[in-house]
C-alpha atoms as a PDB file:
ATOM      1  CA  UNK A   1      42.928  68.303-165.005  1.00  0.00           C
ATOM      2  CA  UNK A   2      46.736  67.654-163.939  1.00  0.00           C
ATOM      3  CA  UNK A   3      45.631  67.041-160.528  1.00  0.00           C
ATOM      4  CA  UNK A   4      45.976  63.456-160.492  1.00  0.00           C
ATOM      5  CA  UNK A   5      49.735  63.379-162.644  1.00  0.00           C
ATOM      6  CA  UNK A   6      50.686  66.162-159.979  1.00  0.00           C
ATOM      7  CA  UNK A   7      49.850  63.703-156.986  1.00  0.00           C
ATOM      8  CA  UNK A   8      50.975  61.003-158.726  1.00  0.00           C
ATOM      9  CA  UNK A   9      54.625  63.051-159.437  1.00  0.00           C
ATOM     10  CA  UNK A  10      54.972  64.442-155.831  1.00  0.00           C
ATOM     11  CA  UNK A  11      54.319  60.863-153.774  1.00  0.00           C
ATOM     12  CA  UNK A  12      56.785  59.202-156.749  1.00  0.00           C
ATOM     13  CA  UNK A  13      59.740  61.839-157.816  1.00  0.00           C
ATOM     14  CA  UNK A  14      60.995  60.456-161.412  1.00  0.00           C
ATOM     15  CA  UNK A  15      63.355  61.792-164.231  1.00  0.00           C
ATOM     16  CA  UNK A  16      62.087  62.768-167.544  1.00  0.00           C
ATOM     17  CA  UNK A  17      64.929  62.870-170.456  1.00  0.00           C
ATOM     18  CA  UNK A  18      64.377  65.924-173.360  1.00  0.00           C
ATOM     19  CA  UNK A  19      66.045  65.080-176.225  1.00  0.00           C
ATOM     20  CA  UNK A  20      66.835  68.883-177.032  1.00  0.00           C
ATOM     21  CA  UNK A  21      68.438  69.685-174.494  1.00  0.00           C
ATOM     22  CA  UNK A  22      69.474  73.296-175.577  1.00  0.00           C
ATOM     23  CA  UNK A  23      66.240  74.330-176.841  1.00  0.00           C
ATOM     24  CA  UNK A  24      64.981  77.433-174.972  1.00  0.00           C
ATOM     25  CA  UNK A  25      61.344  76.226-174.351  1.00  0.00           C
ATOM     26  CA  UNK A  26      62.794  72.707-173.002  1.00  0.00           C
ATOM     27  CA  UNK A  27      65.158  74.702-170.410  1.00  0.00           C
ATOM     28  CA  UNK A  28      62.202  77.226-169.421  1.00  0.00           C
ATOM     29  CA  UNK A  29      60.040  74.249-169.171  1.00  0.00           C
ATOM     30  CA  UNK A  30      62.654  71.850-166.933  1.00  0.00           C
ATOM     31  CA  UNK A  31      63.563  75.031-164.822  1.00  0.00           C
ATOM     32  CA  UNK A  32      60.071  75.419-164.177  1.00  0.00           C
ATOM     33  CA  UNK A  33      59.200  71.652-163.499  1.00  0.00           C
ATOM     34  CA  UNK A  34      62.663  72.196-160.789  1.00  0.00           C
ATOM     35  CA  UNK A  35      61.026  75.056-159.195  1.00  0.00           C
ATOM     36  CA  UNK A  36      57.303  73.286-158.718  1.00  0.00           C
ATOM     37  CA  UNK A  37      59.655  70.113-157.482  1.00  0.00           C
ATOM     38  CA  UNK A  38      57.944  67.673-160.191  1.00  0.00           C
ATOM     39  CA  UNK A  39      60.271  66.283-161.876  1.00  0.00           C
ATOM     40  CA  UNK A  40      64.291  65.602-162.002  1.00  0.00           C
ATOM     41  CA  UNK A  41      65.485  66.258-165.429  1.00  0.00           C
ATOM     42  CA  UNK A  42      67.802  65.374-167.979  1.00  0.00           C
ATOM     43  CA  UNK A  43      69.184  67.446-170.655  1.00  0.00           C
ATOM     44  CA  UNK A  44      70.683  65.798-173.772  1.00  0.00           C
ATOM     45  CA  UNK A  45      72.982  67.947-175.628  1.00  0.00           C
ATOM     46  CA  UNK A  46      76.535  69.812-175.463  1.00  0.00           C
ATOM     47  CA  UNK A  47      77.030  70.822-171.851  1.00  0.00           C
ATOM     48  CA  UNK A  48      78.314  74.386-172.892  1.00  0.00           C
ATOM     49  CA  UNK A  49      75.676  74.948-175.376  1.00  0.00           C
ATOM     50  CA  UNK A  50      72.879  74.256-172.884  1.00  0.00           C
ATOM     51  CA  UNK A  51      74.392  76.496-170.061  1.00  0.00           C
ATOM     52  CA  UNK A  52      75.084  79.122-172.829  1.00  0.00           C
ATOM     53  CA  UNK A  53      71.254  79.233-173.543  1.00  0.00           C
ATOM     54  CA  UNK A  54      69.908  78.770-170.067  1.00  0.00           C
ATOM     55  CA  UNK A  55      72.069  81.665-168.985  1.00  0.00           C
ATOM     56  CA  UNK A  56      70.449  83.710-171.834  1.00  0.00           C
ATOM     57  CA  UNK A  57      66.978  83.019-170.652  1.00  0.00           C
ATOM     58  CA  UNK A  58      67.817  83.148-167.238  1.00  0.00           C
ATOM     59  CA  UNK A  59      66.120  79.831-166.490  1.00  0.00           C
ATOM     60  CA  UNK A  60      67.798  77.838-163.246  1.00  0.00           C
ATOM     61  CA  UNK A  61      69.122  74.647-164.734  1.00  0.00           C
ATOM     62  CA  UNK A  62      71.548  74.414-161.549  1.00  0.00           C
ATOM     63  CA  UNK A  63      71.838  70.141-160.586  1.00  0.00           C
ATOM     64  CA  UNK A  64      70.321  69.402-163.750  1.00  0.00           C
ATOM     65  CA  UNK A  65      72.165  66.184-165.234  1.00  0.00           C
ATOM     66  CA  UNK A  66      73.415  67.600-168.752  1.00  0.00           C
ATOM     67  CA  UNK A  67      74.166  64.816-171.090  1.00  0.00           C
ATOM     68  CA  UNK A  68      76.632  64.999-174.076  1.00  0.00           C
ATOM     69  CA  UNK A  69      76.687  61.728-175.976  1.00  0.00           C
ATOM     70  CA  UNK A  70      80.147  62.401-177.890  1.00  0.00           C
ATOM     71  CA  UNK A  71      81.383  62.536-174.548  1.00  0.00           C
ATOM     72  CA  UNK A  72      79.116  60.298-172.530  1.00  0.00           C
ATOM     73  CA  UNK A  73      81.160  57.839-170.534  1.00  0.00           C
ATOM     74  CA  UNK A  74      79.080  54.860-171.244  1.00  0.00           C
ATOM     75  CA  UNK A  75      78.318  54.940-174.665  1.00  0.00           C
ATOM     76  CA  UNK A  76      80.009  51.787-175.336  1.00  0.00           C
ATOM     77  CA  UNK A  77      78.142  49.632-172.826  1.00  0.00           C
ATOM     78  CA  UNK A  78      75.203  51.348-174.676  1.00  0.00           C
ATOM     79  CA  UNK A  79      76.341  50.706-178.339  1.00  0.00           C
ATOM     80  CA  UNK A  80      76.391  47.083-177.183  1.00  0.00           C
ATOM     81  CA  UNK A  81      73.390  47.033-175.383  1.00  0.00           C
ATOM     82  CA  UNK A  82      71.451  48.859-178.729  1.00  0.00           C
ATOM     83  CA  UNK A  83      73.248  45.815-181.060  1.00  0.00           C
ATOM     84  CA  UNK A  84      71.557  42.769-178.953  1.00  0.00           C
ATOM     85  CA  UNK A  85      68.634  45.023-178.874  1.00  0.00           C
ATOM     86  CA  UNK A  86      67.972  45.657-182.622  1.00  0.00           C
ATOM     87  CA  UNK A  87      69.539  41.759-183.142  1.00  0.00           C
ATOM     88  CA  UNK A  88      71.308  42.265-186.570  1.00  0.00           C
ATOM     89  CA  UNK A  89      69.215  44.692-188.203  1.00  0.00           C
ATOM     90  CA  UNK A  90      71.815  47.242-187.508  1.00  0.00           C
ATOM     91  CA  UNK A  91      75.193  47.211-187.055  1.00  0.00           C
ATOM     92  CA  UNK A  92      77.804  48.068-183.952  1.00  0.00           C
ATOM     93  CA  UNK A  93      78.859  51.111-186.492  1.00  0.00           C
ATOM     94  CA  UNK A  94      74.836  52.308-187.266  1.00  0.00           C
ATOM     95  CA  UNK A  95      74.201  51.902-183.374  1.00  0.00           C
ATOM     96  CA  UNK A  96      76.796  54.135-182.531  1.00  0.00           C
ATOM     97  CA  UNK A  97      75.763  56.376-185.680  1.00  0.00           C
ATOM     98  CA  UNK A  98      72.424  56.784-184.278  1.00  0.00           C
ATOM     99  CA  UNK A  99      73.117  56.963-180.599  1.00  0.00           C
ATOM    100  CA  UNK A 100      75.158  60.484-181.080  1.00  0.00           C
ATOM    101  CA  UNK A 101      71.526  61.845-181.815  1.00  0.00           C
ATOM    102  CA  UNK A 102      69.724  62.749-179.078  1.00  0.00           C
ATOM    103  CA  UNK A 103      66.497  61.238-179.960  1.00  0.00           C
ATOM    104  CA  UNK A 104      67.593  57.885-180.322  1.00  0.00           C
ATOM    105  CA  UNK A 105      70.104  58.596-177.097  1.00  0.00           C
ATOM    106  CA  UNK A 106      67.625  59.909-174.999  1.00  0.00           C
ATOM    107  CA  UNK A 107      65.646  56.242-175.632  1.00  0.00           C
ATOM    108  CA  UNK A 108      68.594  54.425-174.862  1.00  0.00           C
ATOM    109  CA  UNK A 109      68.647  55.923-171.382  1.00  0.00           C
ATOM    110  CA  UNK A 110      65.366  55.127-170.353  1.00  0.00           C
ATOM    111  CA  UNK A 111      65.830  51.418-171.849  1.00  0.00           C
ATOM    112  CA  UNK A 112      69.091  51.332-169.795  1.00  0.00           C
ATOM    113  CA  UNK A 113      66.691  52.774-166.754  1.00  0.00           C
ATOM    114  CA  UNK A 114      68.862  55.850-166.508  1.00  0.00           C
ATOM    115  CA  UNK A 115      65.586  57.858-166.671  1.00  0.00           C
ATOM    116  CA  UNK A 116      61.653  57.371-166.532  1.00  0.00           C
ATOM    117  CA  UNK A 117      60.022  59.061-169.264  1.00  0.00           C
ATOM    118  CA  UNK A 118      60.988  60.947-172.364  1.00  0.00           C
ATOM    119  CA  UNK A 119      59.648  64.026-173.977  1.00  0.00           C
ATOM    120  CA  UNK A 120      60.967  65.083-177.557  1.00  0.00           C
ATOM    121  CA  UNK A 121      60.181  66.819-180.649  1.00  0.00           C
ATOM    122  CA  UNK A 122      60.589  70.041-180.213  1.00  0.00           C
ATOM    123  CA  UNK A 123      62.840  69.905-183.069  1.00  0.00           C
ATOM    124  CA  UNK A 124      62.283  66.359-184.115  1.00  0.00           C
ATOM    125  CA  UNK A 125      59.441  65.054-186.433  1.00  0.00           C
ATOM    126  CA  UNK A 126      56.841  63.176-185.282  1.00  0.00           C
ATOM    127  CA  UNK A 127      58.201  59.664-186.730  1.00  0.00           C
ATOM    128  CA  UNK A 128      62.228  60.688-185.204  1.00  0.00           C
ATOM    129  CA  UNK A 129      60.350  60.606-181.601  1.00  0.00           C
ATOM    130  CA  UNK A 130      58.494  57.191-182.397  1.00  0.00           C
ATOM    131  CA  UNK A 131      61.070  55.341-184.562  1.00  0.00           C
ATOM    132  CA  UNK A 132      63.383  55.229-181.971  1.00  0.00           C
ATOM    133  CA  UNK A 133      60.696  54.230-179.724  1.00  0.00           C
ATOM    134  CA  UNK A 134      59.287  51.500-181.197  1.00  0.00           C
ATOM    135  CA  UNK A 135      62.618  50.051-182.305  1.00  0.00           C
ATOM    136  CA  UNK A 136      64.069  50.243-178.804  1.00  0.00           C
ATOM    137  CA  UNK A 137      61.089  50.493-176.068  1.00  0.00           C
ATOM    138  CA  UNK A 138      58.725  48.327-178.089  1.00  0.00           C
ATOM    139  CA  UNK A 139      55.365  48.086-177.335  1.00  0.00           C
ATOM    140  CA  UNK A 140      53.898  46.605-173.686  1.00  0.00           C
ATOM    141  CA  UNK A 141      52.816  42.551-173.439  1.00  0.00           C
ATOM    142  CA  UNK A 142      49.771  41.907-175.418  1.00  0.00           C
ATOM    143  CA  UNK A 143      49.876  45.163-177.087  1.00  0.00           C
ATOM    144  CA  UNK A 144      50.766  44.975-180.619  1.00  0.00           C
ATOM    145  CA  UNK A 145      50.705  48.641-182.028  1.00  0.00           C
ATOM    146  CA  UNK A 146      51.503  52.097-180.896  1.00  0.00           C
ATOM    147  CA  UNK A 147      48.397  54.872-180.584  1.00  0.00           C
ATOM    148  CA  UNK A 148      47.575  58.139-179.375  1.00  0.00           C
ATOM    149  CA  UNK A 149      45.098  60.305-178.041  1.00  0.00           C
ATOM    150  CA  UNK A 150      44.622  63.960-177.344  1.00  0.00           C
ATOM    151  CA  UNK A 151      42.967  65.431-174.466  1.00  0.00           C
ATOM    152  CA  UNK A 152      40.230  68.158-175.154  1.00  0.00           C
ATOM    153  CA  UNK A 153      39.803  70.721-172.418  1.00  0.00           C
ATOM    154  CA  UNK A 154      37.703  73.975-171.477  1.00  0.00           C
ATOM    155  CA  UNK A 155      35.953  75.411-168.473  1.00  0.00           C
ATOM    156  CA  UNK A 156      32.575  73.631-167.810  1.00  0.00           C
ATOM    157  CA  UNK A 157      29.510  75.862-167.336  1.00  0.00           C
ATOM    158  CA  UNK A 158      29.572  74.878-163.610  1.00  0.00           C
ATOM    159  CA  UNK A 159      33.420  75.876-163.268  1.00  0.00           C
ATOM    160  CA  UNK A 160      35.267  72.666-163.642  1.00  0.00           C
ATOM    161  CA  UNK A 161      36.599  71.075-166.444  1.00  0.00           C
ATOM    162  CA  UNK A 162      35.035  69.666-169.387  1.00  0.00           C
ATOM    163  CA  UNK A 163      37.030  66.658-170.824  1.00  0.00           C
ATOM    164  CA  UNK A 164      37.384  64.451-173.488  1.00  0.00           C
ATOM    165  CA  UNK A 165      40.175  61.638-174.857  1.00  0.00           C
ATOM    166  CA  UNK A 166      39.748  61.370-178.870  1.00  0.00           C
ATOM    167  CA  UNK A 167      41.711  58.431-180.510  1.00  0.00           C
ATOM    168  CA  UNK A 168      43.655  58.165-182.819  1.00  0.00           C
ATOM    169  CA  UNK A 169      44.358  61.163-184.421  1.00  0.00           C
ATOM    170  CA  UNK A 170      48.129  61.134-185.068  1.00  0.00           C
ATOM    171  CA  UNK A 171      49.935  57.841-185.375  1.00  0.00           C
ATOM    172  CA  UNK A 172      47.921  55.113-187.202  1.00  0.00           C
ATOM    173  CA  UNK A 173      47.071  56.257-191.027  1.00  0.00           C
ATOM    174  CA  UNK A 174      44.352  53.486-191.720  1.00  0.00           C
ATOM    175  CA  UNK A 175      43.882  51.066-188.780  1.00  0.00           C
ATOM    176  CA  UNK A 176      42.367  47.522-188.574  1.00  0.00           C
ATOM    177  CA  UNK A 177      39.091  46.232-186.559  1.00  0.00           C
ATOM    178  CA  UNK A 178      41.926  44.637-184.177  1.00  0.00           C
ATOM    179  CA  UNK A 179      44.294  48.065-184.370  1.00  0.00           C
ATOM    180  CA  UNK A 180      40.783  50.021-183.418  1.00  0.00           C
ATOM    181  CA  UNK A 181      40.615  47.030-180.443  1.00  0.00           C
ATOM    182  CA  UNK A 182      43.827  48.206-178.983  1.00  0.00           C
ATOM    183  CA  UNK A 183      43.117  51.901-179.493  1.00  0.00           C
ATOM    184  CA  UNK A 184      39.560  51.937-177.939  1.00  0.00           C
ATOM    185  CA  UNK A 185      41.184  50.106-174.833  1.00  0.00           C
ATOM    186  CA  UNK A 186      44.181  52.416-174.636  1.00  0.00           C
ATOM    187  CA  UNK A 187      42.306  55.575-175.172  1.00  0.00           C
ATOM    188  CA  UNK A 188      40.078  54.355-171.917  1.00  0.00           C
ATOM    189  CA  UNK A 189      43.105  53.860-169.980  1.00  0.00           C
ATOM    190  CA  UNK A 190      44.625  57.586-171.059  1.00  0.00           C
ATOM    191  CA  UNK A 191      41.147  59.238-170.400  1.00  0.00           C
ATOM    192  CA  UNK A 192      40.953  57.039-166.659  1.00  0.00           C
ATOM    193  CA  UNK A 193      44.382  58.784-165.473  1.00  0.00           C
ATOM    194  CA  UNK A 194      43.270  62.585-166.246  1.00  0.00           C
ATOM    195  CA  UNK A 195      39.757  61.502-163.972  1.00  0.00           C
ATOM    196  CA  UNK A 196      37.424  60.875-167.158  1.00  0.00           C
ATOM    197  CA  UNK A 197      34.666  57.801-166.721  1.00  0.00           C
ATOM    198  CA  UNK A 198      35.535  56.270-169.815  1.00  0.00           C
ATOM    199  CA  UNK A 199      32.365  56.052-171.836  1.00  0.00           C
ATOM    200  CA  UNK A 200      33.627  55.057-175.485  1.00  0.00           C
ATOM    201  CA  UNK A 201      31.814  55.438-178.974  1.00  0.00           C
ATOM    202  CA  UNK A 202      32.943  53.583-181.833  1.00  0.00           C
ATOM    203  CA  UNK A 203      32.637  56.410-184.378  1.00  0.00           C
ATOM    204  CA  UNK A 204      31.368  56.289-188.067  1.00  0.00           C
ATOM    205  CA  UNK A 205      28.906  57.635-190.303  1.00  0.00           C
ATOM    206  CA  UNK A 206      26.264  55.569-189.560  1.00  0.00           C
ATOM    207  CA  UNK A 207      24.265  54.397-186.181  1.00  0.00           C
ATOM    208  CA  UNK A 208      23.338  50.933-185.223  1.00  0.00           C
ATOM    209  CA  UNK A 209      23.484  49.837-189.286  1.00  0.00           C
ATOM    210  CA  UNK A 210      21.613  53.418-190.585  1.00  0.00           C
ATOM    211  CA  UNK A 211      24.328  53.457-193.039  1.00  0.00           C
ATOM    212  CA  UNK A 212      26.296  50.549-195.023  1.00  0.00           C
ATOM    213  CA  UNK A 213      29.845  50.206-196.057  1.00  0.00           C
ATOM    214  CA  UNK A 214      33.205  48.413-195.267  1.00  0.00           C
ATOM    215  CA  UNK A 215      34.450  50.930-192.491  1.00  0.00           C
ATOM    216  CA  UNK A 216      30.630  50.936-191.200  1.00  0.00           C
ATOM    217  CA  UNK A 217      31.325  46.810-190.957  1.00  0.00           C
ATOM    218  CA  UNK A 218      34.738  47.654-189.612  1.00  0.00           C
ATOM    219  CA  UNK A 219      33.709  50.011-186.443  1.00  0.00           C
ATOM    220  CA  UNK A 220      30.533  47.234-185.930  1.00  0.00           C
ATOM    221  CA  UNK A 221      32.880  44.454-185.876  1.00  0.00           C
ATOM    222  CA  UNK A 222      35.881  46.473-183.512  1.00  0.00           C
ATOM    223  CA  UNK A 223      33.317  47.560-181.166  1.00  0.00           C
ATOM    224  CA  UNK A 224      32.270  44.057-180.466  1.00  0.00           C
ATOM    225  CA  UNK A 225      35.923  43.010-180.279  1.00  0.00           C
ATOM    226  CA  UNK A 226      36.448  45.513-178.071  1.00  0.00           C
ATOM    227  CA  UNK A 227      33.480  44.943-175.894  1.00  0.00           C
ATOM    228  CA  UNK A 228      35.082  41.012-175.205  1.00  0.00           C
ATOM    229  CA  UNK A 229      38.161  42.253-174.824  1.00  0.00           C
ATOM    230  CA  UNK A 230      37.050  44.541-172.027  1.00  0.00           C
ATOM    231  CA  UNK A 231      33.741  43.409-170.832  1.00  0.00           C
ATOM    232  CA  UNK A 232      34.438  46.148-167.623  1.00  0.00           C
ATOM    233  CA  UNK A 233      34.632  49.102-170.153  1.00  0.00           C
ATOM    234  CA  UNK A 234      31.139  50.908-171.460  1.00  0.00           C
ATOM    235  CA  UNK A 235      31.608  50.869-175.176  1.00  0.00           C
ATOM    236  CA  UNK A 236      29.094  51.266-177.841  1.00  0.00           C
ATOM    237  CA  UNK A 237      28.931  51.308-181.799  1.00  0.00           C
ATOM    238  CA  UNK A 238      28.664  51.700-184.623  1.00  0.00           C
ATOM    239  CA  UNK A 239      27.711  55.509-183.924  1.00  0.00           C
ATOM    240  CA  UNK A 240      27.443  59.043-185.285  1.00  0.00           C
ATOM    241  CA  UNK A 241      29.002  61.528-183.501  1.00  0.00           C
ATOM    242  CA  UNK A 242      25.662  63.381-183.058  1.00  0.00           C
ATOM    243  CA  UNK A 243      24.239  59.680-181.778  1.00  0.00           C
ATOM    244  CA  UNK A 244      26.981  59.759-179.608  1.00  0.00           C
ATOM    245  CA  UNK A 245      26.723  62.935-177.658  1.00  0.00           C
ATOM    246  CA  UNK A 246      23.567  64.301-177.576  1.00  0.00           C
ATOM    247  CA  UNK A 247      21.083  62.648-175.372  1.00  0.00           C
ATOM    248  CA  UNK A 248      18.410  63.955-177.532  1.00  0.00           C
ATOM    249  CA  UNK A 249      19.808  62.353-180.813  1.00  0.00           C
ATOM    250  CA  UNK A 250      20.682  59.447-178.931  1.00  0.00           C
ATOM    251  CA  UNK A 251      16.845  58.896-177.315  1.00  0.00           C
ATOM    252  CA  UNK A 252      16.111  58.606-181.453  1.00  0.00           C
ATOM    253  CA  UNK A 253      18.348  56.732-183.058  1.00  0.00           C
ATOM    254  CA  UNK A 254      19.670  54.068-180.013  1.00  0.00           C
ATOM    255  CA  UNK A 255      17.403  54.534-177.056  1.00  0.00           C
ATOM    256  CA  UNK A 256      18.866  52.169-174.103  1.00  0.00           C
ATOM    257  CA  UNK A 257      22.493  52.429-175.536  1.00  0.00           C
ATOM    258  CA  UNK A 258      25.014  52.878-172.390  1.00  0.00           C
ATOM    259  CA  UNK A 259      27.378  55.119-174.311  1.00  0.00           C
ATOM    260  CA  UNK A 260      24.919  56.857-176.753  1.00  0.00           C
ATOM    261  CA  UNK A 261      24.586  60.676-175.658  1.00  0.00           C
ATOM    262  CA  UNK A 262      27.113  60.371-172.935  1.00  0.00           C
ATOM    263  CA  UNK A 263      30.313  59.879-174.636  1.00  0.00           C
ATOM    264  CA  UNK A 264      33.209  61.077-173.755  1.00  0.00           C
ATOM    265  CA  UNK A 265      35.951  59.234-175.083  1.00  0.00           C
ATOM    266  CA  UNK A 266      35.847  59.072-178.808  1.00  0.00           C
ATOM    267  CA  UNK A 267      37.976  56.718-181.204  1.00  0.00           C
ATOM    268  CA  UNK A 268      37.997  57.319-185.177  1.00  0.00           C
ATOM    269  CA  UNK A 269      37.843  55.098-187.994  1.00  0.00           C
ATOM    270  CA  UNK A 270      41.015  56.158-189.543  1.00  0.00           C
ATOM    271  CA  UNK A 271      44.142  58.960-188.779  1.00  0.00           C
ATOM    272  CA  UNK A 272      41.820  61.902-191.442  1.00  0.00           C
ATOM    273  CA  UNK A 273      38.476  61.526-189.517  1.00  0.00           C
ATOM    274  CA  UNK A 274      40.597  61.773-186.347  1.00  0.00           C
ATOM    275  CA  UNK A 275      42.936  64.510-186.883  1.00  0.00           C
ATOM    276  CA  UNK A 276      39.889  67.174-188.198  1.00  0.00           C
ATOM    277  CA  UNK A 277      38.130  66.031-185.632  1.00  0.00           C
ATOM    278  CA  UNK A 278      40.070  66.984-182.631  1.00  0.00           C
ATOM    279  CA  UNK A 279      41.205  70.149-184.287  1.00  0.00           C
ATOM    280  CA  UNK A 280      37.832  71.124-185.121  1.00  0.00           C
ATOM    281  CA  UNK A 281      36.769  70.597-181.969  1.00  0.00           C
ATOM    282  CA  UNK A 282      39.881  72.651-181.031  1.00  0.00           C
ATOM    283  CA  UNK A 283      39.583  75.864-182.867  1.00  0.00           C
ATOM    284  CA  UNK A 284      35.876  76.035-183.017  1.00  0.00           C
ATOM    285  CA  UNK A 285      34.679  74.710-179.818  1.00  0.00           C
ATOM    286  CA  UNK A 286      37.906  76.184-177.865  1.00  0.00           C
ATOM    287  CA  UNK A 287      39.058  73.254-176.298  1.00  0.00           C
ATOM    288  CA  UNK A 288      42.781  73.190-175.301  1.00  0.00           C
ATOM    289  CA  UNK A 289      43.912  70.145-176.423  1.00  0.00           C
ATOM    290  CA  UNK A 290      46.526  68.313-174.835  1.00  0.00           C
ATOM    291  CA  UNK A 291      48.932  65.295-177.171  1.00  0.00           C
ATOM    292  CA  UNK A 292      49.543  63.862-178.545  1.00  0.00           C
ATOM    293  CA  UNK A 293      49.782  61.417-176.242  1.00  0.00           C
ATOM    294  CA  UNK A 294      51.388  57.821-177.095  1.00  0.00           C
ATOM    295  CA  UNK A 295      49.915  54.759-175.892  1.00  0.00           C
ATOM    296  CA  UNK A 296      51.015  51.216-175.727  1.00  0.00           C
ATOM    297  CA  UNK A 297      54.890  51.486-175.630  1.00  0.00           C
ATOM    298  CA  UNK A 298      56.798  49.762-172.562  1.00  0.00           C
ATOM    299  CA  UNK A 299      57.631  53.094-171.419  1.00  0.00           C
ATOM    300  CA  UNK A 300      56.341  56.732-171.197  1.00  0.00           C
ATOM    301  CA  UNK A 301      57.634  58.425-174.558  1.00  0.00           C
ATOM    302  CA  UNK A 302      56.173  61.335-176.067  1.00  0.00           C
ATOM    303  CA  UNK A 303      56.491  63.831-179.297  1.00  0.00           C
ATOM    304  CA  UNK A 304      55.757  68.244-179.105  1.00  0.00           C
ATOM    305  CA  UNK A 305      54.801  69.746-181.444  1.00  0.00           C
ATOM    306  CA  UNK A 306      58.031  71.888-183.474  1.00  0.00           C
ATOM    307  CA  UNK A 307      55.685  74.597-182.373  1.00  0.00           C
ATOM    308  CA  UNK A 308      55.159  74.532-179.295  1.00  0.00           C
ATOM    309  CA  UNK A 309      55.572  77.168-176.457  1.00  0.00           C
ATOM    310  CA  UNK A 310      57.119  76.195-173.024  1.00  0.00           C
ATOM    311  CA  UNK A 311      53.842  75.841-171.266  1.00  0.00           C
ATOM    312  CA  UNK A 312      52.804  73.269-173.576  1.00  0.00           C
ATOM    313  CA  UNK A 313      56.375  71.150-173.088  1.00  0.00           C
ATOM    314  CA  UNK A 314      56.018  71.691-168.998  1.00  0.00           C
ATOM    315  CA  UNK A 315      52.119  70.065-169.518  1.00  0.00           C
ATOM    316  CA  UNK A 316      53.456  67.363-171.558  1.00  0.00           C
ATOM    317  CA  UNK A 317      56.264  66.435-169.672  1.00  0.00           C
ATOM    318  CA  UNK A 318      54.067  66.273-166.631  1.00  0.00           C
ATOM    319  CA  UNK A 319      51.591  64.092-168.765  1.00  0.00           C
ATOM    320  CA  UNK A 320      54.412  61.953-169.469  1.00  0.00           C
ATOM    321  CA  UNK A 321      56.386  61.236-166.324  1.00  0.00           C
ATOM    322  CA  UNK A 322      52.893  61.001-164.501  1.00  0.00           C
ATOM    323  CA  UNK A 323      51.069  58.459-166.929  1.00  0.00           C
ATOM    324  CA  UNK A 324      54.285  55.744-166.418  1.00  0.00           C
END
């Protein structure tokens, strides 16, 4: 499934920034990212500390830029730079108050185009990894929200992989027919890079007007939204998840659909549907699922899991970098 990312990576060498810099699955992961030749990286944090605990694990950090911000040289052009940027709703003093963290420091640099991409959270909360983000990186042209998505993965019967992008499931609590426009498009986009033929279902609990109700009105109205918005994208709803992927269900209940019981990119009426889904889907259907992965910012950012192993941050960094 990284296959793409990986080509993409090797023909275009960039540097990812990880906010957490002495973490032990960060410096397994960037040693091992070094080794493969992926990806240059970045390690924010005190340069002794992170040499202290690479040395411990015996990961190979050798060349890797170490960053301190109490001692970064050009944290003043950067304090000023942050000021114009947030334009009076914080101060030179709450700048420079921020910038000695290494979330919002590790955003600065790929603002200031010091690096490509940025991976946090191992330690951070979701909303430290995004604030930052959406206060300094902002969100791309015509784009007016930030989403995500989560790749689900297992082996397919015939030995490839089966795939599929589920949105939103982490970022947006209770989105709008508009919000659900942007998602549905992003999500498409996400599922496009990891080699998915996006075929997107509007999901709800009713099919072609089987059921009635204001989020029922709400996933009829986005998907035709979304449809004008991206007349080049297959997308179909209202629909049931069962309408949605089973050909058999979908020969019933919407016979001549061009998503119905071939979906494979799914996008939820709200953050609860979304989030049981994909772990459902997860621990009962064994999928490995991959995010989550943020969508619509004006530069690659994304959030681990504070449990995550160092396999998971050397996927998502190479999700990252590679999706820019």
């Amino acid at each position: 499934m990284f296959e793409n990312l990986i080509a993409t990576l090797k023909a275009d060498k960039r540097k990812i920034v990880f906010t957490e810099g002495p973490d032990p699955r960060i410096l397994e992961a960037a040693a091992r990212l070094k080794k493969d030749g992926l990806l240059d990286s970045i390690l924010v944090g005190k340069v002794d500390e992170v040499k202290a605990a690479a040395q411990v694990g015996g990961f190979d950090i050798d060349g890797m830029e170490i960053i301190d911000p109490a001692t970064y040289e050009g944290m003043d052009e950067m304090v000023a730079k942050m000021v114009e940027l947030r334009k009076g709703k914080m101060t030179e003093e709450q700048c420079r108050a921020a910038l000695s963290k290494g979330n919002y420091f590790g955003t600065m640099l790929v603002k200031m185009g010091k690096a490509d991409a940025l991976l946090g959270g191992a330690t951070y909360s979701t909303a430290d990894t995004v604030r930052p983000a959406l206060q300094i990186i902002k969100t791309k042209p015509g784009n007016k929200i930030v989403s995500s998505c989560f790749i689900l993965r297992r082996d397919a019967k015939d030995g490839g992989d089966e795939m599929y992008a589920m949105g939103d499931c982490a970022i947006n609590i209770n989105p709008g027919e508009d919000d659900l426009v942007e998602i549905a498009i992003e999500t498409a986009k996400t599922a496009q890079a990891f080699g998915i033929d996006p075929k997107v279902a509007m999901l709800s609990y009713s099919t072609k007007g089987s059921g009635k109700g204001d989020t029922v009105d709400m996933m009829k109205n986005a998907t035709e939204k979304a449809q004008a918005a991206a007349p080049e994208l297959a997308i179909d709803g209202e629909l049931q998840f069962d309408a949605a992927f089973s050909p058999v269900v979908a020969a019933t209940k919407c016979k001549g659909s061009p998503v119905a019981g071939q979906a494979n990119t799914f996008i939820f009426p709200d953050i609860n549907a979304g989030n049981i889904g994909y772990k459902i889907a997860q621990r009962l259907g064994g999928f490995e699922a991959y995010g989550p992965i943020l969508q619509g910012l004006n530069a690659p950012i994304n959030d681990l899991s504070r449990g995550c192993n160092a396999d998971e941050v050397y996927q998502m960094a190479i999700i990252t970098a590679g999706l820019k």
